[in-house]
C-alpha atoms as a PDB file:
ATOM      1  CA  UNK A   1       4.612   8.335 -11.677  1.00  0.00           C
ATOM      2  CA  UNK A   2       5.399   9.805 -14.699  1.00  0.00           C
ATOM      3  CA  UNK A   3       4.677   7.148 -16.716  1.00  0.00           C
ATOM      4  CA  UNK A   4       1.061   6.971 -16.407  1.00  0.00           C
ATOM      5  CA  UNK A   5       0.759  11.124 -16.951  1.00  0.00           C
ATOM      6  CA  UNK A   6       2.932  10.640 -19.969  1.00  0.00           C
ATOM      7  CA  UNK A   7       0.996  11.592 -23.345  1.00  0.00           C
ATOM      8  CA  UNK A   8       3.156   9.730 -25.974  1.00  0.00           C
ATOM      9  CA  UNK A   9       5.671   6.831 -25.421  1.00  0.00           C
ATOM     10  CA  UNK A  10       9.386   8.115 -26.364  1.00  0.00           C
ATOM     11  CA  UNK A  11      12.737   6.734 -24.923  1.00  0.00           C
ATOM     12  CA  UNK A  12      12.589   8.910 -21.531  1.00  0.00           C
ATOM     13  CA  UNK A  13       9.319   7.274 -20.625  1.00  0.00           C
ATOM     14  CA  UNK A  14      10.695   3.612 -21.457  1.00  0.00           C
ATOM     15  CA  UNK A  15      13.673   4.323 -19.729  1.00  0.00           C
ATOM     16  CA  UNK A  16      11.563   5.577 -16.485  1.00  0.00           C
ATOM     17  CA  UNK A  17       9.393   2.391 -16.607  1.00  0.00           C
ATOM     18  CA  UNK A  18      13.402   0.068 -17.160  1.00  0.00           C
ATOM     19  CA  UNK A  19      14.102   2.340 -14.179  1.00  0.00           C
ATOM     20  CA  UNK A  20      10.778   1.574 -12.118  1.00  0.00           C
ATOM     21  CA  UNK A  21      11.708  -2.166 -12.628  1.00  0.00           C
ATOM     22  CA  UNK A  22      15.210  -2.243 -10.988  1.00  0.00           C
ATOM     23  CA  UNK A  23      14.537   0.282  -8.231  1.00  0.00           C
ATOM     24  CA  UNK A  24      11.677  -2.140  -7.450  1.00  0.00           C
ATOM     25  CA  UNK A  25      14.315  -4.739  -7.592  1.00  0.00           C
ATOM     26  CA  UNK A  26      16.176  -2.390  -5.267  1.00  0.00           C
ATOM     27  CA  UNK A  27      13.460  -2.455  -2.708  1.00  0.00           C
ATOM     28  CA  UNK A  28      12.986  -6.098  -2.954  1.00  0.00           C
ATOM     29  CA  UNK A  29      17.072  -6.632  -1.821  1.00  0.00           C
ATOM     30  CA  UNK A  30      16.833  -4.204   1.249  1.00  0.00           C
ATOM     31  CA  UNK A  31      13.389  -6.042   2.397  1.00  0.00           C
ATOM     32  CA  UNK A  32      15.765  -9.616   1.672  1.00  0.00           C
ATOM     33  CA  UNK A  33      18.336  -8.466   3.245  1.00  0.00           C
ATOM     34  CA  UNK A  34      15.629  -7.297   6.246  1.00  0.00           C
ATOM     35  CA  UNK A  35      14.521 -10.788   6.532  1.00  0.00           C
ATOM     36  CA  UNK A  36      17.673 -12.060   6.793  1.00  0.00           C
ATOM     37  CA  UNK A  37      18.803  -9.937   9.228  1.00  0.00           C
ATOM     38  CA  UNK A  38      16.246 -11.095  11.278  1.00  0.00           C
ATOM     39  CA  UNK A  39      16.725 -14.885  10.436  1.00  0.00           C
ATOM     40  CA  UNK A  40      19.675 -15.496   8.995  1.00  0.00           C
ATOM     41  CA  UNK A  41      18.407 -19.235   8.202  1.00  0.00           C
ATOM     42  CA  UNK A  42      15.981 -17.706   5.934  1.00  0.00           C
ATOM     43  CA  UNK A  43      16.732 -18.450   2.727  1.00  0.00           C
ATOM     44  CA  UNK A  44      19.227 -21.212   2.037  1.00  0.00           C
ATOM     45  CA  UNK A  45      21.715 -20.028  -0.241  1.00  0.00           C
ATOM     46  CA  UNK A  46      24.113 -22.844  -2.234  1.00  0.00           C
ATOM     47  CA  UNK A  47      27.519 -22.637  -1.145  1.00  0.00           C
ATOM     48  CA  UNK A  48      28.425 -21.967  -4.801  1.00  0.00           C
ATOM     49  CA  UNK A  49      27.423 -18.413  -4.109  1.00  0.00           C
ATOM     50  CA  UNK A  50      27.920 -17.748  -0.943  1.00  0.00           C
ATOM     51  CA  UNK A  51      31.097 -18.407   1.578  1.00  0.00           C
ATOM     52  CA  UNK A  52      29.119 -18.912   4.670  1.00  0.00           C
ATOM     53  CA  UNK A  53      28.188 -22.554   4.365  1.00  0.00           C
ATOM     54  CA  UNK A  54      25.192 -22.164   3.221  1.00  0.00           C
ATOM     55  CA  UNK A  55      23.600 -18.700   4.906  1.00  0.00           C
ATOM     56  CA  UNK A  56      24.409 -15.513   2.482  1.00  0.00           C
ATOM     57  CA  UNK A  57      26.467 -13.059   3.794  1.00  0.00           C
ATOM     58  CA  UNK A  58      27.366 -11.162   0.866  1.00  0.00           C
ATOM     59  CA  UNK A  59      24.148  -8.503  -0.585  1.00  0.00           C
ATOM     60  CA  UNK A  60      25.627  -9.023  -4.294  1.00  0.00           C
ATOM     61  CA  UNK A  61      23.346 -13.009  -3.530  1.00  0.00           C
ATOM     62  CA  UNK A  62      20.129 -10.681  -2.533  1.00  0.00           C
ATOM     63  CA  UNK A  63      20.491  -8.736  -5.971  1.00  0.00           C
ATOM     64  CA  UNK A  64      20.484 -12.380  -7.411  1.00  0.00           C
ATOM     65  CA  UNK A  65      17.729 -13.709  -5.507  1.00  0.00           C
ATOM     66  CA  UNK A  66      15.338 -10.788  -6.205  1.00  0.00           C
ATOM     67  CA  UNK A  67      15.946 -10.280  -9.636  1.00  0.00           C
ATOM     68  CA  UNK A  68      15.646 -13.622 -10.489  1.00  0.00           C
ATOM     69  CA  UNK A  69      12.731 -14.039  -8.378  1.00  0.00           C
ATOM     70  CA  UNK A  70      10.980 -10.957  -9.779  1.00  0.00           C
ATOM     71  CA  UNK A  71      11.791 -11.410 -13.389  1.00  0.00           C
ATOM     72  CA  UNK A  72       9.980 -15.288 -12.502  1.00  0.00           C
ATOM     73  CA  UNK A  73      13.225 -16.825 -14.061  1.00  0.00           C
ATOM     74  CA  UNK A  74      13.822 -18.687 -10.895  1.00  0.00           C
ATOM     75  CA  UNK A  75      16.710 -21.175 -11.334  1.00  0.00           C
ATOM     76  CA  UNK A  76      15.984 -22.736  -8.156  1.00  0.00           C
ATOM     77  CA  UNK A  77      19.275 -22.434  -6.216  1.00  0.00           C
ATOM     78  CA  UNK A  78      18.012 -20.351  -3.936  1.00  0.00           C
ATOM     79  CA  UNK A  79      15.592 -21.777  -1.567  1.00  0.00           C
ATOM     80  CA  UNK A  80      13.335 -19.977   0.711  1.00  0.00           C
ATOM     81  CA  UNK A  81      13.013 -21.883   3.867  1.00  0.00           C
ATOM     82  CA  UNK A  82      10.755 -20.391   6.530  1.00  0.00           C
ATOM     83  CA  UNK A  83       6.990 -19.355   6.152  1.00  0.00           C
ATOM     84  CA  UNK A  84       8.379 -15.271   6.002  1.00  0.00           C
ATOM     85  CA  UNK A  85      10.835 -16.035   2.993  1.00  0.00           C
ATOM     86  CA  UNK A  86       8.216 -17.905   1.108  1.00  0.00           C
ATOM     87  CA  UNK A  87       5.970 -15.586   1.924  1.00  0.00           C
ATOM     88  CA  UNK A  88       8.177 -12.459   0.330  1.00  0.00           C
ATOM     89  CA  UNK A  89       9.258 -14.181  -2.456  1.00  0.00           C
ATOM     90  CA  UNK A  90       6.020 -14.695  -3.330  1.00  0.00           C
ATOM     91  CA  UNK A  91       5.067 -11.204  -2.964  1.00  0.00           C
ATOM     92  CA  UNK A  92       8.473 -10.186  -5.231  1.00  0.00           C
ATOM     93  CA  UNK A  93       7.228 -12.943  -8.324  1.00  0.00           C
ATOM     94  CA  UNK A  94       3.448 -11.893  -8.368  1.00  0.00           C
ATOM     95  CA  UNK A  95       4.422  -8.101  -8.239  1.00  0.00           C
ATOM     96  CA  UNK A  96       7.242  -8.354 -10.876  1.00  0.00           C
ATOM     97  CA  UNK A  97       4.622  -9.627 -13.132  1.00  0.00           C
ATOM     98  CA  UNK A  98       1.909  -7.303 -12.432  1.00  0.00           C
ATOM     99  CA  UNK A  99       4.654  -4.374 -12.824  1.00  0.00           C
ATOM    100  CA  UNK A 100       5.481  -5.661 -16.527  1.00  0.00           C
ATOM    101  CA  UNK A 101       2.041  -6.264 -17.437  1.00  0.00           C
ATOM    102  CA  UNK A 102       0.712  -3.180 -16.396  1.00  0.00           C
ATOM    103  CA  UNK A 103       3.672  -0.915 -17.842  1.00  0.00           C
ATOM    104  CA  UNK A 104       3.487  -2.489 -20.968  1.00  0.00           C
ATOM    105  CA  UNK A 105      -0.095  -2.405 -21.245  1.00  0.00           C
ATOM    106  CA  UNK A 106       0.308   1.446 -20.900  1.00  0.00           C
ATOM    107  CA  UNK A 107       2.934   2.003 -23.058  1.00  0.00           C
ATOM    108  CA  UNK A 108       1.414  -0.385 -25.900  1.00  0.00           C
ATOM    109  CA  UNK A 109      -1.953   1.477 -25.123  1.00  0.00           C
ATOM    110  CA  UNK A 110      -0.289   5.064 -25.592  1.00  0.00           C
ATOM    111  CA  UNK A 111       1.988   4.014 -28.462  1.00  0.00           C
ATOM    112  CA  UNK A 112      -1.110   2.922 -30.471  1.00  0.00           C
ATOM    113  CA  UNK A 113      -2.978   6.484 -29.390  1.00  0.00           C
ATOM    114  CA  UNK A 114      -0.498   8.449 -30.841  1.00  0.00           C
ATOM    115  CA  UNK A 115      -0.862   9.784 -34.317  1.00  0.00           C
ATOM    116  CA  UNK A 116       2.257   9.017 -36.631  1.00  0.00           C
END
């Protein structure tokens, strides 16, 4: 993690933390996707986004879900339905958080160490 050995904040370390962010997002669609997989009655997914009556079937919805889940945005058309789903999309909201606060806590912590 090259953020946290970092000695000063410039634009290569923010754009390794903006980087962190979406590859966790990344993570969170394949482990989505996993669940799916192995339930497809999962997550209910509106018909407005998905073809298959109600069951996603295309991955561009899991890039949706986990983003939106992990950013805590939540718009609420996507609806976890078993114990697993709620479960994980749990997991995704509290860790999204925790992954902004921390990052920014370093990178506000190192910006004010540095001398201007």
């Amino acid at each position: 993690m090259m953020i946290s050995r970092s000695k000063e904040v410039n634009a290569k370390v923010i754009l390794e933390s903006i980087n962190g962010y979406l590859l966790m997002g990344v993570m969170f669609t394949l482990l989505i996707a996993l669940v799916m997989f192995l339930n497809p009655a999962s997550f209910n997914f509106p018909d407005s986004l998905s073809e298959a009556g109600g069951s996603a079937s295309n991955f561009s919805d899991y890039i949706y879900f986990s983003l939106v889940t992990m950013s805590t945005l939540g718009y609420g058309d996507v609806i976890p339905t078993t114990s697993a789903a709620k479960s994980l999309a749990t997991f995704i909201s509290v860790s999204g958080q925790l992954y902004i606060a921390i990052i920014i806590a370093m990178l506000v912590g190192k910006f004010a160490s540095q001398k201007h």
